[in-house]
PDB file of N, CA and C in Angstrom:
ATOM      1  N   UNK A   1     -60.376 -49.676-101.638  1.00  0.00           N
ATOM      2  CA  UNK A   1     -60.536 -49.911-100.203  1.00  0.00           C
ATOM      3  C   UNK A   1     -61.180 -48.679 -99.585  1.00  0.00           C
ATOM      4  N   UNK A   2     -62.465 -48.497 -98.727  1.00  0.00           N
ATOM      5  CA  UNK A   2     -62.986 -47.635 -97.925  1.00  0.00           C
ATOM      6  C   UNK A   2     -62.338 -47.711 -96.873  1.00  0.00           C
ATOM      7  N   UNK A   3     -62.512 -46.416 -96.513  1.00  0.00           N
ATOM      8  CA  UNK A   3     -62.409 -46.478 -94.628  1.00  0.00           C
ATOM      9  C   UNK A   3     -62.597 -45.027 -94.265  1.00  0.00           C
ATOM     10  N   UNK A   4     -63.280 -44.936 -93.274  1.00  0.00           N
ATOM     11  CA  UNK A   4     -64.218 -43.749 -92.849  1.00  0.00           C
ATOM     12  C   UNK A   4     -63.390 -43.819 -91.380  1.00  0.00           C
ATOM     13  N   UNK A   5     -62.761 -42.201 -91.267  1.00  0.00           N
ATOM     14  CA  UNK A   5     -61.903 -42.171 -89.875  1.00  0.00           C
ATOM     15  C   UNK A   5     -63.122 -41.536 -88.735  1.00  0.00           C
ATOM     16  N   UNK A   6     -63.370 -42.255 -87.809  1.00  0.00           N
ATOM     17  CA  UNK A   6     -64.609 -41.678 -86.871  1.00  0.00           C
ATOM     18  C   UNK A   6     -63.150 -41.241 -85.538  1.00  0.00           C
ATOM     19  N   UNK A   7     -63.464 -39.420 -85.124  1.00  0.00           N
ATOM     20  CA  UNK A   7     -63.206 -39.291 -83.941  1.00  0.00           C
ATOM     21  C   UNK A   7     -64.129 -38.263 -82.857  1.00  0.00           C
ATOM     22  N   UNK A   8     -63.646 -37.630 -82.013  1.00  0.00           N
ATOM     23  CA  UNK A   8     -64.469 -36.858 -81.482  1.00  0.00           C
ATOM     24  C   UNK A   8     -63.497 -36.339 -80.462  1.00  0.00           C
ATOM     25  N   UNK A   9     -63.498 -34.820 -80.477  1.00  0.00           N
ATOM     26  CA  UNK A   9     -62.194 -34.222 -80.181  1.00  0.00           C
ATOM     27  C   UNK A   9     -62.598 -33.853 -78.425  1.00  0.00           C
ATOM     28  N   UNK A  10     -63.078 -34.424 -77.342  1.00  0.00           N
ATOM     29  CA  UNK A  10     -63.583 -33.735 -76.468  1.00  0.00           C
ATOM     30  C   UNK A  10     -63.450 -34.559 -75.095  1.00  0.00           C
ATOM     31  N   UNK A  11     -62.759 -34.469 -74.103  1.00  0.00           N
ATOM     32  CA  UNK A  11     -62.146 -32.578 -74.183  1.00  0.00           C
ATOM     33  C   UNK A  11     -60.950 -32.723 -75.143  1.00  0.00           C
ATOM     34  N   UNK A  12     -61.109 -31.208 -75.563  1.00  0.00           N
ATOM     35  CA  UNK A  12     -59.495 -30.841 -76.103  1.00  0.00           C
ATOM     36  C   UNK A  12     -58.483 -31.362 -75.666  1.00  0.00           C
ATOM     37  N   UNK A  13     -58.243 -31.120 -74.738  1.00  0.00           N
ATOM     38  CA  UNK A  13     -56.631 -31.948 -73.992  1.00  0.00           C
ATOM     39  C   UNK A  13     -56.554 -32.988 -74.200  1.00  0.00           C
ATOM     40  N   UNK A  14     -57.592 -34.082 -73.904  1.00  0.00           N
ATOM     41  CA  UNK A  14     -57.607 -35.244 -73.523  1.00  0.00           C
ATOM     42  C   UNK A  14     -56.853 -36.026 -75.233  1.00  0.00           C
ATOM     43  N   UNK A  15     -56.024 -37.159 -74.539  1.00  0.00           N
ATOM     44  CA  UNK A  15     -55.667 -38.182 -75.830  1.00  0.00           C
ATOM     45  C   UNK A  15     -56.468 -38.607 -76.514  1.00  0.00           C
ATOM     46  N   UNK A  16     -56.405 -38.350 -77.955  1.00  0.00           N
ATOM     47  CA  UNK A  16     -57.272 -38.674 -78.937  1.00  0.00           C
ATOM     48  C   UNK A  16     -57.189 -40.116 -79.032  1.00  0.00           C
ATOM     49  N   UNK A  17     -58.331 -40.687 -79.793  1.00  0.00           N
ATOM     50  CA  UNK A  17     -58.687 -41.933 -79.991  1.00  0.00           C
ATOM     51  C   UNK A  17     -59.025 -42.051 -81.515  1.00  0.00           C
ATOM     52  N   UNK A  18     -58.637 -42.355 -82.770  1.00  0.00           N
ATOM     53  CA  UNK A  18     -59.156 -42.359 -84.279  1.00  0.00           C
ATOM     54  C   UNK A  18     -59.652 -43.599 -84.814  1.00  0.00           C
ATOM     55  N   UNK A  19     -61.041 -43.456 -84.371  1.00  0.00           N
ATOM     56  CA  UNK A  19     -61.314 -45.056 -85.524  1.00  0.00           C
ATOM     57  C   UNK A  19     -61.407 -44.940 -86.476  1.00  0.00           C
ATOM     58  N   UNK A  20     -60.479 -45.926 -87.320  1.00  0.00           N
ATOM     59  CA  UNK A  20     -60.462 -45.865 -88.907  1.00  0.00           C
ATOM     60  C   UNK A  20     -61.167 -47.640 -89.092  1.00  0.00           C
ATOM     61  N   UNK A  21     -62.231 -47.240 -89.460  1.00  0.00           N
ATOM     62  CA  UNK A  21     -63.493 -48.178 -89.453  1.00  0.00           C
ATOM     63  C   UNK A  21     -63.279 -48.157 -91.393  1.00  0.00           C
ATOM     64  N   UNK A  22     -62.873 -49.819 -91.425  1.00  0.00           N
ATOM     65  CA  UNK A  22     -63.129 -50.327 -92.853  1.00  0.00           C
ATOM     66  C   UNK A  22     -64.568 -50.240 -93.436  1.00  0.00           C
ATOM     67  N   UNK A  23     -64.724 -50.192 -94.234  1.00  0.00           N
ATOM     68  CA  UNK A  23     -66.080 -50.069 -94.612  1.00  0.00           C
ATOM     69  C   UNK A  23     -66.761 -51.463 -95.669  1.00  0.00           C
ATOM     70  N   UNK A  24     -65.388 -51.710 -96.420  1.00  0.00           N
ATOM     71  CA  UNK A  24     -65.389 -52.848 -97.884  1.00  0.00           C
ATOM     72  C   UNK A  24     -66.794 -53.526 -97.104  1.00  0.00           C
ATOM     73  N   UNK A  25     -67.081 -54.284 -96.263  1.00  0.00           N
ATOM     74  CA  UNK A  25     -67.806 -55.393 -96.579  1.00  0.00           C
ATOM     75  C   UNK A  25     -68.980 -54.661 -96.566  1.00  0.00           C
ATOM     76  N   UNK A  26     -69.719 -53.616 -95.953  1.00  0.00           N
ATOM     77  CA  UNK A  26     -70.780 -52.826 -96.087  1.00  0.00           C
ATOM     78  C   UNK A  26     -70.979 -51.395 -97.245  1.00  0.00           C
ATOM     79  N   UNK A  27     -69.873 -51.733 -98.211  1.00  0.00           N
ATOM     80  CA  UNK A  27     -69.878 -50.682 -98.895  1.00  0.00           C
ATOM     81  C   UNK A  27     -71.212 -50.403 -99.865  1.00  0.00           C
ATOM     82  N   UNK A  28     -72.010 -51.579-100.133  1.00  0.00           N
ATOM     83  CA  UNK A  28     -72.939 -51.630-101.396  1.00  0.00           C
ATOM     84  C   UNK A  28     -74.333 -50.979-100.333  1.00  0.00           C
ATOM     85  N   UNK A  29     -73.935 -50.856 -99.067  1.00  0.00           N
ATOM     86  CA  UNK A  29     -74.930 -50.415 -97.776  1.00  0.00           C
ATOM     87  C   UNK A  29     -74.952 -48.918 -97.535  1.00  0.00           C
ATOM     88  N   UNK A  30     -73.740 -48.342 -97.993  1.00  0.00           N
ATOM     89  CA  UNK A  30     -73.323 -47.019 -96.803  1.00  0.00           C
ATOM     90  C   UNK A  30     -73.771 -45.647 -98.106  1.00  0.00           C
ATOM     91  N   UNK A  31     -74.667 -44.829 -97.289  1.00  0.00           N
ATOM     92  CA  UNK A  31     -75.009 -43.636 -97.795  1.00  0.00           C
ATOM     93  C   UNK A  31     -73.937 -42.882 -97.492  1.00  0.00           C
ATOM     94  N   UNK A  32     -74.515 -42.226 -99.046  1.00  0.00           N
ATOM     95  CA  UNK A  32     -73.910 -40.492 -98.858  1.00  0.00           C
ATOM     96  C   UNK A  32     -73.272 -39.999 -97.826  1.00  0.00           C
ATOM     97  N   UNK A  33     -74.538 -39.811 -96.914  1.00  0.00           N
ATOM     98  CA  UNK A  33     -74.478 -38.444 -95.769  1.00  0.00           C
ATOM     99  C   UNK A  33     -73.876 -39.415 -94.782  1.00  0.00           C
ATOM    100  N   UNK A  34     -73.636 -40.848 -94.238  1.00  0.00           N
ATOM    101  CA  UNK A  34     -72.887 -41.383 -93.578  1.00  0.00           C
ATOM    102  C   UNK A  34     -71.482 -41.372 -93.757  1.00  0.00           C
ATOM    103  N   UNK A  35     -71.099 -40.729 -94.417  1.00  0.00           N
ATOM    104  CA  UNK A  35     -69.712 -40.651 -95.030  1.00  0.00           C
ATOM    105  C   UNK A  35     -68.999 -38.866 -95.252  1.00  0.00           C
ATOM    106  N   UNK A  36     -70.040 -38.113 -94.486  1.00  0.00           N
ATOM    107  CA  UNK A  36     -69.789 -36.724 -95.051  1.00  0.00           C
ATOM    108  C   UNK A  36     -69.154 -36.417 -93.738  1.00  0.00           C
ATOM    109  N   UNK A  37     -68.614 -35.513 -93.692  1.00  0.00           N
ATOM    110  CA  UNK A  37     -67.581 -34.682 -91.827  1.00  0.00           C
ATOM    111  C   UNK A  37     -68.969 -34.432 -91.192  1.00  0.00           C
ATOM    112  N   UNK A  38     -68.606 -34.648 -89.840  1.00  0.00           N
ATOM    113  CA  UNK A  38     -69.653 -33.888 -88.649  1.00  0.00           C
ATOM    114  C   UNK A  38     -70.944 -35.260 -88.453  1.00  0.00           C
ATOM    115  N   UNK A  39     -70.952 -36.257 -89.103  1.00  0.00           N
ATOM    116  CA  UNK A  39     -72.151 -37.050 -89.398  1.00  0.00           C
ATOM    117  C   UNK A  39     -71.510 -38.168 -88.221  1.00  0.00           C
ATOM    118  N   UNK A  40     -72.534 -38.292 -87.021  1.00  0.00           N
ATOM    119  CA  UNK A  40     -72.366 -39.561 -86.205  1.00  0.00           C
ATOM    120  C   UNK A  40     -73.060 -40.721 -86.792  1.00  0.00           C
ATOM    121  N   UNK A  41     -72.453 -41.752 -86.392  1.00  0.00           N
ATOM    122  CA  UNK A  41     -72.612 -43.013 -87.253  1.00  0.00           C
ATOM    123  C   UNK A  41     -72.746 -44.236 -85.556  1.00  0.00           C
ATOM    124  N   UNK A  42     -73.076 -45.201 -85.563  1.00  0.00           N
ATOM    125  CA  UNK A  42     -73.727 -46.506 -85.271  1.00  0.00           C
ATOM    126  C   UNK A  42     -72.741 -47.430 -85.675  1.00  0.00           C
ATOM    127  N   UNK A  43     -72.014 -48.038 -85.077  1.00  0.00           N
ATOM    128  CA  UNK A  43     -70.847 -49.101 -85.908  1.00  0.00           C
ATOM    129  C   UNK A  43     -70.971 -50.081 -85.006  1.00  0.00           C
ATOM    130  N   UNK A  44     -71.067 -51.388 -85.865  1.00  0.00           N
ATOM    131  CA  UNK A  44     -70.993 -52.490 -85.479  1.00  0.00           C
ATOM    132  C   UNK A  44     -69.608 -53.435 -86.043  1.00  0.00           C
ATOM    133  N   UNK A  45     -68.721 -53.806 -85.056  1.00  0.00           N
ATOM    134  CA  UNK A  45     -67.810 -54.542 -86.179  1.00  0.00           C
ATOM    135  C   UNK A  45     -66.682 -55.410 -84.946  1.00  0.00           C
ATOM    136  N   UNK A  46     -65.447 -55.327 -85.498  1.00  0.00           N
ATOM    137  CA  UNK A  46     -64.590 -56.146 -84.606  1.00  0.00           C
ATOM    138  C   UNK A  46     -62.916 -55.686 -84.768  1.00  0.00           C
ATOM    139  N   UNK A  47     -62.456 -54.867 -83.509  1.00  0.00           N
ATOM    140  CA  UNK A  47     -61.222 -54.613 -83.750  1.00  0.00           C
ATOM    141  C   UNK A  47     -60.435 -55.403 -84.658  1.00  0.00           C
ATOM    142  N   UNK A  48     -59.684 -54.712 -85.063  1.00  0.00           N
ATOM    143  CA  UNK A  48     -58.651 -55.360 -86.042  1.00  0.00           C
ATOM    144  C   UNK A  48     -56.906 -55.046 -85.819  1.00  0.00           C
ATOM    145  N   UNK A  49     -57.165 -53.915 -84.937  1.00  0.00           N
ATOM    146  CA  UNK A  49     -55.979 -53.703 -84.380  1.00  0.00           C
ATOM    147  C   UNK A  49     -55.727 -52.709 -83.629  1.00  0.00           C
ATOM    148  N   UNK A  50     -54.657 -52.485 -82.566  1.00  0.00           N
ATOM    149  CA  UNK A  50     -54.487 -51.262 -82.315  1.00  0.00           C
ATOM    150  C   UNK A  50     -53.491 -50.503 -81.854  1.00  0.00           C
ATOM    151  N   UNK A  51     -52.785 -49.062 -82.334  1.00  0.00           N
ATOM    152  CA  UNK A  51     -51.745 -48.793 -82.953  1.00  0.00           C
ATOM    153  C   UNK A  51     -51.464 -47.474 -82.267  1.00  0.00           C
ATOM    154  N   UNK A  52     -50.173 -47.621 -81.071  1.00  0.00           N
ATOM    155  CA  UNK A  52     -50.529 -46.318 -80.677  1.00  0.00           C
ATOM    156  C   UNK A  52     -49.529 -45.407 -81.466  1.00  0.00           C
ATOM    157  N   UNK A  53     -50.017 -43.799 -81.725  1.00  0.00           N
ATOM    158  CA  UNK A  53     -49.417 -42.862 -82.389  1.00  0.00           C
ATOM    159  C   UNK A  53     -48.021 -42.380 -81.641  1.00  0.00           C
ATOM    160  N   UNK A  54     -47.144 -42.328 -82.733  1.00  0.00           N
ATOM    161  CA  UNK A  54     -45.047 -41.683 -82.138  1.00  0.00           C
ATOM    162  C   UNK A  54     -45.168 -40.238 -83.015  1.00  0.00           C
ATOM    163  N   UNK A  55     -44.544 -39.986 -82.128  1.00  0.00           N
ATOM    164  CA  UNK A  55     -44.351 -38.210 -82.857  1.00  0.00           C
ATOM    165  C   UNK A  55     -42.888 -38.518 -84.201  1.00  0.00           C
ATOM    166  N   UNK A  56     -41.951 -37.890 -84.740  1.00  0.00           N
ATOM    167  CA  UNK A  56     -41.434 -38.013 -85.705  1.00  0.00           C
ATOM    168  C   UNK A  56     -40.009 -38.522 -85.050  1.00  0.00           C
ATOM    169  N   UNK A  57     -39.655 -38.806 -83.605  1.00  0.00           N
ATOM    170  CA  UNK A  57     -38.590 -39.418 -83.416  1.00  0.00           C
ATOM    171  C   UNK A  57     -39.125 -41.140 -82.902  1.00  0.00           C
ATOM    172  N   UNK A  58     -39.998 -41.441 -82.764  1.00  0.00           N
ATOM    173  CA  UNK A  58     -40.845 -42.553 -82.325  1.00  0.00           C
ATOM    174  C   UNK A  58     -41.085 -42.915 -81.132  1.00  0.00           C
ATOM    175  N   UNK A  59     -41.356 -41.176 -80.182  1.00  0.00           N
ATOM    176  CA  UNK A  59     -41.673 -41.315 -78.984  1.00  0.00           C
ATOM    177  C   UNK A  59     -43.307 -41.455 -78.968  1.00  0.00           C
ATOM    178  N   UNK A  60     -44.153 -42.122 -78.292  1.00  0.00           N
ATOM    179  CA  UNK A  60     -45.216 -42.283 -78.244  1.00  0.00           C
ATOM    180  C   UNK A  60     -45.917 -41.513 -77.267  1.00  0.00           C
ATOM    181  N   UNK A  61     -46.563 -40.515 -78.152  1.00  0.00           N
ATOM    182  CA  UNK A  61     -47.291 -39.339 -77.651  1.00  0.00           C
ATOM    183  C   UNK A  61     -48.918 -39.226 -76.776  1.00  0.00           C
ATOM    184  N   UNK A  62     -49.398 -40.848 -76.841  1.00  0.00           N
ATOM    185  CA  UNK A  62     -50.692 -40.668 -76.562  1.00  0.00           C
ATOM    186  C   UNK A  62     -51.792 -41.044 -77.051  1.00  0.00           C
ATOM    187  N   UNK A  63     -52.048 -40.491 -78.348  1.00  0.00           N
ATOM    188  CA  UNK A  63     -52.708 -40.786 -79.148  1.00  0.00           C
ATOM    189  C   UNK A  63     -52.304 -42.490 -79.797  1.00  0.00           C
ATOM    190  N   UNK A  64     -54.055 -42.570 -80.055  1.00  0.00           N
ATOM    191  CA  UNK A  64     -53.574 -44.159 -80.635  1.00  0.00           C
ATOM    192  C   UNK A  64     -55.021 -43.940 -81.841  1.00  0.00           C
ATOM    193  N   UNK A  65     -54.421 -44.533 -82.614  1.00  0.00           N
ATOM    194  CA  UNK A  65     -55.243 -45.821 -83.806  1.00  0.00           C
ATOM    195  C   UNK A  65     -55.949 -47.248 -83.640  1.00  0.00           C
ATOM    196  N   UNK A  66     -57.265 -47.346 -83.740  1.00  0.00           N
ATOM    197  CA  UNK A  66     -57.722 -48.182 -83.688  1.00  0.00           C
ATOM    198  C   UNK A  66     -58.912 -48.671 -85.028  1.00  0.00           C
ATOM    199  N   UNK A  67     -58.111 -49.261 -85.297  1.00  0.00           N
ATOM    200  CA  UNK A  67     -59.222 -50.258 -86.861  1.00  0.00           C
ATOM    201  C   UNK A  67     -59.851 -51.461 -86.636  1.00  0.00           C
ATOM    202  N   UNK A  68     -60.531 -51.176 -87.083  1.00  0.00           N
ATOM    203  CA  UNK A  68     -62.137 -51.771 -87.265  1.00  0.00           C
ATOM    204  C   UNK A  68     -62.261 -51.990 -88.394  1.00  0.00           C
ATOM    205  N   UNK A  69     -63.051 -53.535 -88.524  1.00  0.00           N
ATOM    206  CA  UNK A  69     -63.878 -54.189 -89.539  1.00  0.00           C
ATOM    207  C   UNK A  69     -65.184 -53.751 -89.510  1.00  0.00           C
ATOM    208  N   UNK A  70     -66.099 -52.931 -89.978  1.00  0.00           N
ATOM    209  CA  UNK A  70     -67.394 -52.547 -89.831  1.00  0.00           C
ATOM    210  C   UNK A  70     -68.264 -53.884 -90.378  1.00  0.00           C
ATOM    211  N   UNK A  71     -68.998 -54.436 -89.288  1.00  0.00           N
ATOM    212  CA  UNK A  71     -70.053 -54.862 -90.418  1.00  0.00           C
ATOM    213  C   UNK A  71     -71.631 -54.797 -90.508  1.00  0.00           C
ATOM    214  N   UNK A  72     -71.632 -53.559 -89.482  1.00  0.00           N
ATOM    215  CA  UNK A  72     -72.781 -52.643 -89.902  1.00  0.00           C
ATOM    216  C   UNK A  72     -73.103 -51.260 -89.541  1.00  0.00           C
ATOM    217  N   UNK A  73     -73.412 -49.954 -89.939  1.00  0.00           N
ATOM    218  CA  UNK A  73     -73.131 -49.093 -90.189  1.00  0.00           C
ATOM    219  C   UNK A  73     -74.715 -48.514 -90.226  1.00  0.00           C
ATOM    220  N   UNK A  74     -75.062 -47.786 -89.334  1.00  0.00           N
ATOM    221  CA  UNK A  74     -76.800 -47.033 -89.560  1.00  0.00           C
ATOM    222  C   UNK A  74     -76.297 -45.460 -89.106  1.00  0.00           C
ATOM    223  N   UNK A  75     -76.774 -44.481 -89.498  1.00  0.00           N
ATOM    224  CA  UNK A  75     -76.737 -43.127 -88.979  1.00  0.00           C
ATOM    225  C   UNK A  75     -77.301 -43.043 -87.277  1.00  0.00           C
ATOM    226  N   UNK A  76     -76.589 -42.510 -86.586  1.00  0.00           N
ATOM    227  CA  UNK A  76     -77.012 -42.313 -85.067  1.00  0.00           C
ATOM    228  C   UNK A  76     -78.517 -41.587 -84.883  1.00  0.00           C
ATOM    229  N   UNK A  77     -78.664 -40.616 -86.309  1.00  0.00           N
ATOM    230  CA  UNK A  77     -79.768 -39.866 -86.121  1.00  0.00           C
ATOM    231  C   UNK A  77     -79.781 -38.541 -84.924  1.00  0.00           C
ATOM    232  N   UNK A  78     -80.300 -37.859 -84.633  1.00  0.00           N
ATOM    233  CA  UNK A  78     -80.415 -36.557 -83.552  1.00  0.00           C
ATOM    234  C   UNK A  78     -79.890 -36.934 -82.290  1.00  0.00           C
ATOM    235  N   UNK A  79     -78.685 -36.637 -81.994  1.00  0.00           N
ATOM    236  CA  UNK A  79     -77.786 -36.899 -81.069  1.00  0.00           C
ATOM    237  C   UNK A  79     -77.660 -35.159 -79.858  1.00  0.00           C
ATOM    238  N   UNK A  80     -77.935 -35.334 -78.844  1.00  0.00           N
ATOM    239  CA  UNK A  80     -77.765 -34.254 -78.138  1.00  0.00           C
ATOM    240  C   UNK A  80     -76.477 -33.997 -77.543  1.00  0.00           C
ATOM    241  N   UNK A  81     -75.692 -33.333 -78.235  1.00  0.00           N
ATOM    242  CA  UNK A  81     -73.965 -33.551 -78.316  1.00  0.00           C
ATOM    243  C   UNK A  81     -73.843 -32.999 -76.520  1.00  0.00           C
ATOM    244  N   UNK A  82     -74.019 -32.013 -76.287  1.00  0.00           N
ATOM    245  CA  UNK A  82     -73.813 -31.788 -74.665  1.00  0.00           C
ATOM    246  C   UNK A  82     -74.408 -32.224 -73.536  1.00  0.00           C
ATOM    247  N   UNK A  83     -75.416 -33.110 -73.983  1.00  0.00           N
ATOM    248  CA  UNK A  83     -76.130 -33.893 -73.194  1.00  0.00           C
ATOM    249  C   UNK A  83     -74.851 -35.364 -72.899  1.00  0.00           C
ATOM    250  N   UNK A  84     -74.164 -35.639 -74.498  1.00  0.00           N
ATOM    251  CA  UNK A  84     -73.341 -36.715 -74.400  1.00  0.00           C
ATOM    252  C   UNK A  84     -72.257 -36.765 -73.683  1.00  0.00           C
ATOM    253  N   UNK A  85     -71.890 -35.605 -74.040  1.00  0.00           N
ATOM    254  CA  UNK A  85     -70.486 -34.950 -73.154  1.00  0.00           C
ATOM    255  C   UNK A  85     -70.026 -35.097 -72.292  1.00  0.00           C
ATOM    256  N   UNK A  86     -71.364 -34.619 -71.368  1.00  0.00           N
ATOM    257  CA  UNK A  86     -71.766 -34.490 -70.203  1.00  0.00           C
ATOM    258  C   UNK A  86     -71.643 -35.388 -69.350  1.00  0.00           C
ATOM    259  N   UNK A  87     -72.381 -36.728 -70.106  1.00  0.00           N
ATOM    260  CA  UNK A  87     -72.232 -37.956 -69.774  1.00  0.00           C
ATOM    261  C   UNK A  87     -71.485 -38.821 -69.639  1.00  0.00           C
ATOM    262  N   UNK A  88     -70.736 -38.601 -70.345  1.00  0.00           N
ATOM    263  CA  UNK A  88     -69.345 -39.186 -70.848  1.00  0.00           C
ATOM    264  C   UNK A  88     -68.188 -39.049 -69.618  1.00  0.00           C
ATOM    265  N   UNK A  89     -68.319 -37.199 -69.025  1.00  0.00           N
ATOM    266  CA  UNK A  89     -67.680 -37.016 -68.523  1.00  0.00           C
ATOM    267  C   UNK A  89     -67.938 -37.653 -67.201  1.00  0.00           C
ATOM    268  N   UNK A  90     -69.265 -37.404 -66.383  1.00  0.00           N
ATOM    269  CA  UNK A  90     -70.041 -37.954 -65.213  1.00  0.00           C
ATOM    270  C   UNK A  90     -69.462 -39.816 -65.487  1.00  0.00           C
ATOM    271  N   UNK A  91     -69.370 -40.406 -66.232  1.00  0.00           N
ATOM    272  CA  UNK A  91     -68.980 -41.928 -66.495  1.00  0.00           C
ATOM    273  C   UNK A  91     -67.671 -41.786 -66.091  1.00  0.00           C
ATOM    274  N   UNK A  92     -66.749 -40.396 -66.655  1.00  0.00           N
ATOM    275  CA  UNK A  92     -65.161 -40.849 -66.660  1.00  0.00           C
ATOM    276  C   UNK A  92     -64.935 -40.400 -64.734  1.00  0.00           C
ATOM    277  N   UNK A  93     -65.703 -39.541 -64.793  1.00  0.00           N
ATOM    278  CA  UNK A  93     -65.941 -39.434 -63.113  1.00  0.00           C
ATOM    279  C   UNK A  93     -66.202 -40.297 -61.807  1.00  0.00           C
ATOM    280  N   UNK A  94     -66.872 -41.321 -62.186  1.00  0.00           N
ATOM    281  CA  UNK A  94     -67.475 -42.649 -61.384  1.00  0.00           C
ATOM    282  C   UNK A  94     -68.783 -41.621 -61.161  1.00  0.00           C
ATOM    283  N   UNK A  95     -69.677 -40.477 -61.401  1.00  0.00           N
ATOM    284  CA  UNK A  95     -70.367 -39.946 -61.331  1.00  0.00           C
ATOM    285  C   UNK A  95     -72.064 -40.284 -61.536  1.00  0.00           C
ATOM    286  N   UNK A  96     -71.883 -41.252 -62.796  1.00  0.00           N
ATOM    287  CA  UNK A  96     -72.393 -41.474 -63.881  1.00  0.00           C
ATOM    288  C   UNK A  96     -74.151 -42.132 -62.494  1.00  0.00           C
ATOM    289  N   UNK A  97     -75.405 -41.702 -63.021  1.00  0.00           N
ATOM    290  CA  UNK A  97     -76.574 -42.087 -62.265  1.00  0.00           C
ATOM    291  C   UNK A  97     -76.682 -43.186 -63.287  1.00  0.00           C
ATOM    292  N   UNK A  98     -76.652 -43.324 -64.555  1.00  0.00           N
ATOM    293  CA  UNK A  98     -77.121 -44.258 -65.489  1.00  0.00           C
ATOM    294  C   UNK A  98     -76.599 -45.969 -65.105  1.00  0.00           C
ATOM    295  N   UNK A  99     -77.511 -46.908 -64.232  1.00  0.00           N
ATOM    296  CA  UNK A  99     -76.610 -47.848 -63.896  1.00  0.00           C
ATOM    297  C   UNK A  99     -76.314 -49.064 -64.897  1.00  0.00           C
ATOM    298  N   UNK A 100     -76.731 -48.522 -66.781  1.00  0.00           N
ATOM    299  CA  UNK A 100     -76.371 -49.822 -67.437  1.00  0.00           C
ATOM    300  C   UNK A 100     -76.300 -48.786 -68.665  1.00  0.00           C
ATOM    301  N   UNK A 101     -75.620 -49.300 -69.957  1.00  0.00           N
ATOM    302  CA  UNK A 101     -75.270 -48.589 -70.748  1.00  0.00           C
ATOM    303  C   UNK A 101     -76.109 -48.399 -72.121  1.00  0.00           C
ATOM    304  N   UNK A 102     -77.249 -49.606 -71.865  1.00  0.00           N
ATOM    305  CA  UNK A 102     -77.840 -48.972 -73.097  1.00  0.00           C
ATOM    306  C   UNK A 102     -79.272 -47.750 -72.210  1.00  0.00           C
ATOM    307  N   UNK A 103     -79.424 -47.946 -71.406  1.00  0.00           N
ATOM    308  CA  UNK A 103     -80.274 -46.444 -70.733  1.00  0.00           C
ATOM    309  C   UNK A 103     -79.341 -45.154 -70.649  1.00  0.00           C
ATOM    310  N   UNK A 104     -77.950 -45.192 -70.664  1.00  0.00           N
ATOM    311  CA  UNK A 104     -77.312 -43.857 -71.256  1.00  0.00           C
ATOM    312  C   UNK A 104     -77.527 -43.705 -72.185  1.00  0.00           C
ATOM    313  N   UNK A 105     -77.600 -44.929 -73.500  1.00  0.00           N
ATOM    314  CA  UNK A 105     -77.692 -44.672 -75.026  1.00  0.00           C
ATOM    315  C   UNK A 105     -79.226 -43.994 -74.927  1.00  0.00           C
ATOM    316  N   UNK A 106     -80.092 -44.999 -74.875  1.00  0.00           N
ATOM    317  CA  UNK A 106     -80.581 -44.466 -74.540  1.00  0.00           C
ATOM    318  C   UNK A 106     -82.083 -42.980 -74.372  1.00  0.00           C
ATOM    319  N   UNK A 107     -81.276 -42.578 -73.518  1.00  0.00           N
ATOM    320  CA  UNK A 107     -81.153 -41.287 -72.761  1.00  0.00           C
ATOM    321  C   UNK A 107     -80.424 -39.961 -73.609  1.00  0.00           C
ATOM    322  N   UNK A 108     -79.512 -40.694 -74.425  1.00  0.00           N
ATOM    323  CA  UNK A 108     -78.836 -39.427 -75.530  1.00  0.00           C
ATOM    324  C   UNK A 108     -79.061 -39.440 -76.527  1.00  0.00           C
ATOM    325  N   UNK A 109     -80.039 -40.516 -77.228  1.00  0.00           N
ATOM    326  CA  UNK A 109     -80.269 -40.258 -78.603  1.00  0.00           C
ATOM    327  C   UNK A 109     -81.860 -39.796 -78.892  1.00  0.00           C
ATOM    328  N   UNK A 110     -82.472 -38.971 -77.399  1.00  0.00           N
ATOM    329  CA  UNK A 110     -83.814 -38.776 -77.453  1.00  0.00           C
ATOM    330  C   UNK A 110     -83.307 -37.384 -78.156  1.00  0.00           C
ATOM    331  N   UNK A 111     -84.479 -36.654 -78.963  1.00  0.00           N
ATOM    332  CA  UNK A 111     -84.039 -35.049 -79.876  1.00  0.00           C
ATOM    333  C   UNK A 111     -84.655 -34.528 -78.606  1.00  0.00           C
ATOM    334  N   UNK A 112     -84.255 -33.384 -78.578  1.00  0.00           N
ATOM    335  CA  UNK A 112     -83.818 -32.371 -77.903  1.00  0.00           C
ATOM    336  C   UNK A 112     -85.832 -31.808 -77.878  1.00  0.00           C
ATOM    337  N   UNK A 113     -86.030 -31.036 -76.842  1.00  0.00           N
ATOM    338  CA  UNK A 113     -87.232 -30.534 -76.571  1.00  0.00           C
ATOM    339  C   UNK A 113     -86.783 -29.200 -76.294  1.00  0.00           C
TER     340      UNK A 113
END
């Protein structure tokens, strides 16, 4: 059984989110370097569940688990990580100028000049 845990720690404080994205049905598909630490990935698939994290008495701390059926998987390619951030944050703000979401995408997966 595959499964590739995708997260992204930012901000620090903020409650983590861990997708543990199955891989089995795209496995005869998935490279190398899509599978190595630090590598953003493109996922296409369909929750499968979701599980929030208890600390060791089974108080629930925040953090949650969410799995995924992948059933397709491409490298993101040159991602401008503080450009995303940024964005992310301006969105969690009501800030956000971008008024539809694939012109944020976009807008962040142009390489850097």
């Amino acid at each position: 059984m595959g499964t590739l845990t995708l997260e992204h720690h930012q901000p620090m404080d903020a409650r983590k989110v861990h997708a543990l994205v199955d891989v089995n049905l795209v496995l005869s598909s998935l490279k190398a370097e899509q599978a190595r630490p630090g590598e953003w990935l493109n996922v296409i698939g369909y929750i499968t569940a979701i599980s929030p994290l208890a600390d060791a008495k089974g108080t629930p701390h925040g953090d949650t688990n969410v799995y995924i059926q992948a059933l397709v998987i491409w490298s993101a390619g040159p991602l401008d990580l503080p450009r995303y951030e940024k964005s992310v944050k301006a969105m969690e703000s009501g800030k956000s100028t971008c008024p539809r979401a694939t012109e944020l995408s976009d807008a962040l997966l142009q390489p850097r000049r």
